[in-house]
Protein backbone atom coordinates (compact mmCIF):
# COMPACT_ATOMS: atom_id res chain seq x y z
CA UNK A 1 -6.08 20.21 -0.85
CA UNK A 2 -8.54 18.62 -2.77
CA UNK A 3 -11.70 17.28 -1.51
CA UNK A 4 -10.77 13.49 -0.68
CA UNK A 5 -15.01 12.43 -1.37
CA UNK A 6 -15.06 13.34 -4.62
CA UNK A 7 -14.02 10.92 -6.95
CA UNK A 8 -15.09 10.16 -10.49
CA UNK A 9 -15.04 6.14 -12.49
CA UNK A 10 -12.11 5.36 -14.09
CA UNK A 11 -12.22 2.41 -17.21
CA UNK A 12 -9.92 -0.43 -15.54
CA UNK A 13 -8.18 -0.36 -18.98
CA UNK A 14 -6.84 2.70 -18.05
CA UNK A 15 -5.10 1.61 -14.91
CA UNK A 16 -1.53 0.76 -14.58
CA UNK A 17 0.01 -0.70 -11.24
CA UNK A 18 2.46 1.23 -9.33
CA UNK A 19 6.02 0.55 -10.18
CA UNK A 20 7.46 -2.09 -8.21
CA UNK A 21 4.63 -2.37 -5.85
CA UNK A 22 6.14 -3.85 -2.83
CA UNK A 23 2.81 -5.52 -1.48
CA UNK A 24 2.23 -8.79 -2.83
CA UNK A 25 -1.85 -9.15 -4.00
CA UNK A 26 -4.56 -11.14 -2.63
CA UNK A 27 -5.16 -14.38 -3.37
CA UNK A 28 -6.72 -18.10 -2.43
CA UNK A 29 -9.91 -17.34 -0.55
CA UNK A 30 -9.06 -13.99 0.54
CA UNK A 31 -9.35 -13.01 -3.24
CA UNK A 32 -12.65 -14.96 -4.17
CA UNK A 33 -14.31 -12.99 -1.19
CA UNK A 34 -13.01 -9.82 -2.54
CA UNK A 35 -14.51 -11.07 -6.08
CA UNK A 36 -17.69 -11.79 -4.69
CA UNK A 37 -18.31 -8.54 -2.44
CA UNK A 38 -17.68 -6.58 -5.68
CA UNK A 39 -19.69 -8.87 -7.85
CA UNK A 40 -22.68 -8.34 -5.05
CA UNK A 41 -21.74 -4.39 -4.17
CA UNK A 42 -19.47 -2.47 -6.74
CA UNK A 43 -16.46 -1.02 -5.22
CA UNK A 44 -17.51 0.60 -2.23
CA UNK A 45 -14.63 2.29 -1.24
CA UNK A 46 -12.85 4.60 -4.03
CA UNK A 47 -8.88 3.98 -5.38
CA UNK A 48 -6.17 6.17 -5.47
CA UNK A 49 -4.43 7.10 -8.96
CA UNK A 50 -2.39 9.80 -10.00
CA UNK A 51 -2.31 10.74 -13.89
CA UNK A 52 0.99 8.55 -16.05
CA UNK A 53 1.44 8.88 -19.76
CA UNK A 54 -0.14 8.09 -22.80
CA UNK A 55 -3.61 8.98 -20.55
CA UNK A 56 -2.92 6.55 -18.35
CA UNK A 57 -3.24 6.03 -14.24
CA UNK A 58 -0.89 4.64 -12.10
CA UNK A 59 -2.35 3.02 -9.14
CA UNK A 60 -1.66 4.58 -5.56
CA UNK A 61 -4.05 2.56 -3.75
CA UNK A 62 -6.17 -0.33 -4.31
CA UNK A 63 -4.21 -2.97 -6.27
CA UNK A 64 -6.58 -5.97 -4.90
CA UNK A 65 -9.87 -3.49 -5.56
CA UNK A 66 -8.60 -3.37 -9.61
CA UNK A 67 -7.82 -6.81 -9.82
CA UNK A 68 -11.34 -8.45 -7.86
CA UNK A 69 -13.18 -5.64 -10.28
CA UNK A 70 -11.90 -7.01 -13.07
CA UNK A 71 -12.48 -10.71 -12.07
CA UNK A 72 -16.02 -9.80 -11.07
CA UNK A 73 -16.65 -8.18 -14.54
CA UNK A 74 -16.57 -4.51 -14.26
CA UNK A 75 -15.46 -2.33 -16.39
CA UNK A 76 -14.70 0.81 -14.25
CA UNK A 77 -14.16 1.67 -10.57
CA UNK A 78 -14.44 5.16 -8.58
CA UNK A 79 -11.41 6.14 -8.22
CA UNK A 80 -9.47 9.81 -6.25
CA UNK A 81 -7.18 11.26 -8.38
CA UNK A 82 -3.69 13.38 -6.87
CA UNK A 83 -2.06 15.37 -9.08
CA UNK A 84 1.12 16.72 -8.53
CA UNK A 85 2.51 14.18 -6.26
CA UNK A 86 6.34 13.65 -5.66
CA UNK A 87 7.52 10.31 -5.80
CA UNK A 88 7.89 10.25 -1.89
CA UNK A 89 4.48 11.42 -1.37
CA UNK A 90 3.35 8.51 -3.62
CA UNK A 91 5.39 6.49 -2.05
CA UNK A 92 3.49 7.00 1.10
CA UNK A 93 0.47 6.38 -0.07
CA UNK A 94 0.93 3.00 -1.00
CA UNK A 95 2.84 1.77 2.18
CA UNK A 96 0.11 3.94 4.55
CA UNK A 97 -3.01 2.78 2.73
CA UNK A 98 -1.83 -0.96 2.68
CA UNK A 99 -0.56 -0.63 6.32
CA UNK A 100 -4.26 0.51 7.19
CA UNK A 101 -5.98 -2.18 5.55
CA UNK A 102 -3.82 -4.70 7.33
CA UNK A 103 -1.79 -6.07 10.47
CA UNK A 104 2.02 -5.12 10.36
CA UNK A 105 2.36 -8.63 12.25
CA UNK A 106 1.08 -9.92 8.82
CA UNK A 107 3.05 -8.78 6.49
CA UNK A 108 6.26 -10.18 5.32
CA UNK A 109 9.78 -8.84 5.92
CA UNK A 110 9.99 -7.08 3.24
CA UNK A 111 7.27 -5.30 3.47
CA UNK A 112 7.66 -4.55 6.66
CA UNK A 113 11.24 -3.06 5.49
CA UNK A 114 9.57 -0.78 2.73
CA UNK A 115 6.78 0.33 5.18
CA UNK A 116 9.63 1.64 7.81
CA UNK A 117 12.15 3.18 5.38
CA UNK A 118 9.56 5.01 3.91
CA UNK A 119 8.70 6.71 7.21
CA UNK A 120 12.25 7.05 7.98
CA UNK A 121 13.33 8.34 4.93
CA UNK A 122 10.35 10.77 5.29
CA UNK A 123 11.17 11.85 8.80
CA UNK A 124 14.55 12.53 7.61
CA UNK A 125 13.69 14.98 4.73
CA UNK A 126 10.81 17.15 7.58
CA UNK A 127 10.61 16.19 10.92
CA UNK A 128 7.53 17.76 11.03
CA UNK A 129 6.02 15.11 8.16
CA UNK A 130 2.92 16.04 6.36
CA UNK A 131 0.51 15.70 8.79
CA UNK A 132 -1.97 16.72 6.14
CA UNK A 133 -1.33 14.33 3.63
CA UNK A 134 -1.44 11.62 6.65
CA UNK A 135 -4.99 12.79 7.95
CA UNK A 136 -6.39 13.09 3.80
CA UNK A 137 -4.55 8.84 3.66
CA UNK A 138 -6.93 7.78 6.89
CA UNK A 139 -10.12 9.60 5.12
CA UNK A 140 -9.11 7.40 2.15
CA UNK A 141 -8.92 4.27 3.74
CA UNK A 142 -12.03 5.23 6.04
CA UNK A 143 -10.48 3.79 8.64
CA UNK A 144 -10.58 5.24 12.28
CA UNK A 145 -6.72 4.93 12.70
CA UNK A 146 -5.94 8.07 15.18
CA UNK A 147 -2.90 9.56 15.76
CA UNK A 148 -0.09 9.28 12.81
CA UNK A 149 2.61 11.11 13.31
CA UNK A 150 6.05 10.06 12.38
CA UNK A 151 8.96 11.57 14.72
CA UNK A 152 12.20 9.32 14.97
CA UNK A 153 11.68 8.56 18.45
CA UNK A 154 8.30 6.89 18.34
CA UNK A 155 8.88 5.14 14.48
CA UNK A 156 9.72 2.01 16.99
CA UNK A 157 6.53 2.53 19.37
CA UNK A 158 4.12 2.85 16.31
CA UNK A 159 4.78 -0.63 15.22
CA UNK A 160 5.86 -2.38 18.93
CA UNK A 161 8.79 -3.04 18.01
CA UNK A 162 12.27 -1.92 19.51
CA UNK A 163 14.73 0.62 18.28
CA UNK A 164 17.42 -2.72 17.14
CA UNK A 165 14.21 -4.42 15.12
CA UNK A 166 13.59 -1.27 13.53
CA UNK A 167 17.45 -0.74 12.20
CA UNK A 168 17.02 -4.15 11.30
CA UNK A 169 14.59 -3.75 9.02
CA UNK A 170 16.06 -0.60 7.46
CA UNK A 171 19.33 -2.78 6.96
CA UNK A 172 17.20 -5.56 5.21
CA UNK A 173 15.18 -3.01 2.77
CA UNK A 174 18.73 -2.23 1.14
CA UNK A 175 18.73 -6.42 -0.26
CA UNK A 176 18.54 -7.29 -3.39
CA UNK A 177 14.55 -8.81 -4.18
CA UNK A 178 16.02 -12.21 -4.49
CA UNK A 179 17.50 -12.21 -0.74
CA UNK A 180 14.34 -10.36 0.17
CA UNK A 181 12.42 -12.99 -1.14
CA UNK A 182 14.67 -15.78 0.59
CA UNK A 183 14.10 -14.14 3.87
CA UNK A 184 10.24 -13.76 3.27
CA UNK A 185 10.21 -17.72 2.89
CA UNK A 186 12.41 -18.45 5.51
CA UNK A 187 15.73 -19.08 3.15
CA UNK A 188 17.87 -17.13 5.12
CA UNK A 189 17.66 -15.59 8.89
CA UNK A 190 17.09 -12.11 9.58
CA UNK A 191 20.19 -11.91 11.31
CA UNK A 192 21.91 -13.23 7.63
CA UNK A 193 19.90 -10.58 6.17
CA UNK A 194 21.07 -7.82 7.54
CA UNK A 195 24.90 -8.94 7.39
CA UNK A 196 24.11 -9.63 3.45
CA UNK A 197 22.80 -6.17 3.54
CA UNK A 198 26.26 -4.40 3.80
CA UNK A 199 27.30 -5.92 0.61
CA UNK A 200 27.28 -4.23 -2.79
CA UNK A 201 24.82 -5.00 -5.15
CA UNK A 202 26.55 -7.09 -7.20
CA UNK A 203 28.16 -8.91 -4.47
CA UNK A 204 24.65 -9.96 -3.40
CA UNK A 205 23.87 -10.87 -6.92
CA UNK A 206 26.84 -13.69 -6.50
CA UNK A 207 25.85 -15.00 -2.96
CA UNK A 208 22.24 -15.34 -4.21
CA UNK A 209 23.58 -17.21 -7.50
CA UNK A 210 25.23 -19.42 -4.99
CA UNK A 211 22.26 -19.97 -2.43
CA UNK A 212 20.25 -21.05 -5.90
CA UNK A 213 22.75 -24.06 -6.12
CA UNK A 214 21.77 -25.15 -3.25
CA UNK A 215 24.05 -23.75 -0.82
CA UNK A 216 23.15 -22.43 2.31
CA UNK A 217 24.76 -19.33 4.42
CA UNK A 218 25.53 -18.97 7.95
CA UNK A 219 25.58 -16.19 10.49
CA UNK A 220 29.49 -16.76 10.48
CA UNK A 221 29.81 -16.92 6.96
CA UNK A 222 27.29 -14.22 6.12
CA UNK A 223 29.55 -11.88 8.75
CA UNK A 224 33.07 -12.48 7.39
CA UNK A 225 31.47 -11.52 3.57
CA UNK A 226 30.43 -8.22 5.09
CA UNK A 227 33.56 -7.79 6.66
CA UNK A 228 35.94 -8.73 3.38
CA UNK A 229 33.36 -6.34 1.49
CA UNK A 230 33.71 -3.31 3.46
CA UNK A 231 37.50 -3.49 2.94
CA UNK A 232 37.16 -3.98 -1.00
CA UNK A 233 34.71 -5.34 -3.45
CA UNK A 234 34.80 -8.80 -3.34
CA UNK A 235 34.46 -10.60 -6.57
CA UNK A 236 32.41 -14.33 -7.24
CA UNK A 237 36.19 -16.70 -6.27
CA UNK A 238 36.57 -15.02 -3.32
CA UNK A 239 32.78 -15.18 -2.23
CA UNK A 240 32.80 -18.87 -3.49
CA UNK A 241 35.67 -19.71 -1.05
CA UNK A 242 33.65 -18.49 2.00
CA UNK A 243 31.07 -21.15 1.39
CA UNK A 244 33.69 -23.62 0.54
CA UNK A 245 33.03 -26.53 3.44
CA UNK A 246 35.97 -26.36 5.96
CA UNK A 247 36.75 -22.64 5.19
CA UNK A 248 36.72 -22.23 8.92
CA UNK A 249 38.63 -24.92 9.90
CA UNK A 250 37.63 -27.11 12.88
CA UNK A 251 34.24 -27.89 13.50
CA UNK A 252 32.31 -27.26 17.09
CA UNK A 253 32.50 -29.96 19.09
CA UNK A 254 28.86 -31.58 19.12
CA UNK A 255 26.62 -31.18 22.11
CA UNK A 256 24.35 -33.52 23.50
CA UNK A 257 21.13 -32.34 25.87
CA UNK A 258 19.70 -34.46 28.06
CA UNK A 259 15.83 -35.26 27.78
CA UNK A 260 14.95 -33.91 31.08
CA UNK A 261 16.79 -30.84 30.07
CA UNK A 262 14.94 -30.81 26.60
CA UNK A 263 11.70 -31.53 28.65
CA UNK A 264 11.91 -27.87 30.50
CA UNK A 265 11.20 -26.59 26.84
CA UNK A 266 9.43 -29.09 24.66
CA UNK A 267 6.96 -31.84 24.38
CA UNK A 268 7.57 -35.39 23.58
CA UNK A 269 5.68 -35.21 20.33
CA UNK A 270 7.99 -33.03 18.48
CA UNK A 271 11.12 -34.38 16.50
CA UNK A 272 14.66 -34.06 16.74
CA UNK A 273 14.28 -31.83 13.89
CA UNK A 274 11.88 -29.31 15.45
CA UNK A 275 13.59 -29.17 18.56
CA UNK A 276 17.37 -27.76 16.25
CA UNK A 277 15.03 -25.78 14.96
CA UNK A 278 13.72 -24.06 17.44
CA UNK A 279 17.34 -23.83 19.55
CA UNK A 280 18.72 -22.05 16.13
CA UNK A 281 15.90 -19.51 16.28
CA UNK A 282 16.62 -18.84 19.97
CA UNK A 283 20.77 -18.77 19.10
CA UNK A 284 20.09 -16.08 16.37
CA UNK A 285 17.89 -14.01 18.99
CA UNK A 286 20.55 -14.44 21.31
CA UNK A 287 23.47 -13.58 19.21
CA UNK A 288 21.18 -11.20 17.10
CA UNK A 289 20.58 -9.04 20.53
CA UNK A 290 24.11 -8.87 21.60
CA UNK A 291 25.57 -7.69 18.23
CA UNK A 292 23.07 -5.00 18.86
């Protein structure tokens, strides 16, 4: 294995991001900061590239270092360079390195999805995962991060979260970017997302054309679409009928709460539209669990 501290500068023109980076970059304050540290300092703590074509270097690690350098004027940054990497092992990289330099409770979904397929599809392939590679991704980052072994049983433990979370997210890392991005910003439910998740690519492609009309998708809905799919491909009338209103026939009876009931879990300064907001978030827990 190479020696992780040396490093040599690489010309920024040289640098290409990696392929469909799934982190999204710094930005607002977060980014001036960055700016200014590397206007005052340099890059302090090297990238990680692996050679491309035409002479160029893909970016591994440090997306927001290349980006701040440039805004701050530079014209080069140190930088590690791995040869020889397979596309997992790259892979890697970028999800570990980004994972270090922040909180898994911060990062969106899907994120979060590509962070634990990664691992998963890792532990899959050698239970035993490149322990070496892990310990050579923590002297990288410089970052006193212990312990990082991946085994199937503790992929839940490592993040706090419980064995039904974690299928969750693997289910939601198989969406289509456009749903992704709807559940990022709160378009759709988790629980949605993973129904929508079963379909076929296409399929998704259709119910996201329809959710861009304005149209909105329901746990009921998004389960009888992954139901109809798994018996055949479903094509864009028979999705469109799903979201048709009255599809389901009879409405739910409304339900009224009484305030001293509501009381028990809210204040008298939020609105009736917080408080169905909140009660959908707990149904779709509720529901979420038990289908689990």
């Amino acid at each position: 294995m190479a020696n992780v501290h040396e490093y040599q500068e690489i010309n920024l023109d040289s640098l290409i991001p990696f392929p469909n980076h799934p982190f999204e970059l710094y930005e607002g304050q977060r980014f001036t900061d960055m700016v200014e540290s590397i206007r005052a300092n340099g890059v302090l703590v090297p990238i990680v590239i692996r050679p491309a074509t035409d002479g160029k270097y893909e970016i591994l690690s440090g997306h927001n270092r290349v980006e701040a350098a440039k805004e701050a004027g530079l014209e080069s940054v140190p930088a590690v360079i791995r040869e020889g990497l397979t596309e997992d092992a790259a892979l890697l990289i970028v999800t570990e390195t980004n994972l270090i330099q922040r909180s898994f409770a911060d990062l969106k979904h899907s994120e979060r999805a590509i962070i634990l397929a990664t691992h998963y599809e890792a532990m899959k392939k050698n239970p035993g995962y490149r322990s070496d590679l892990l310990q050579e991704i923590d002297e990288l980052a410089r970052s006193p991060v212990g312990n990082r072994s991946r085994t199937s049983d503790k992929l839940g433990a490592q993040y706090g979260l419980s064995k039904n979370t974690v299928a969750r997210y693997l289910r939601v890392n198989k969406l289509n970017p456009e749903l992704k991005d709807r559940l990022n910003n709160d378009g759709i439910s988790m629980r949605v997302a993973v129904s929508l998740s079963y379909l076929r690519s296409k399929e998704q492609a259709i119910v996201e054309g329809l959710l861009a009309e304005g149209r909105k998708v329901s746990m009921k809905q998004a389960d009888l679409l992954r139901e109809e799919s798994a018996k055949e491909e479903l094509k864009k009338d028979a999705i469109k009928r799903v979201f048709e209103p009255g599809y389901f026939g009879a409405k739910v009876k409304p339900v009224k709460f009484s305030g001293q009931f509501l009381s028990q879990y809210f204040s008298e300064s939020q609105s009736s539209e917080e408080i169905e907001s909140e009660v959908a978030k707990a149904l779709e827990l509720y529901f979420s669990d038990k289908s689990n």
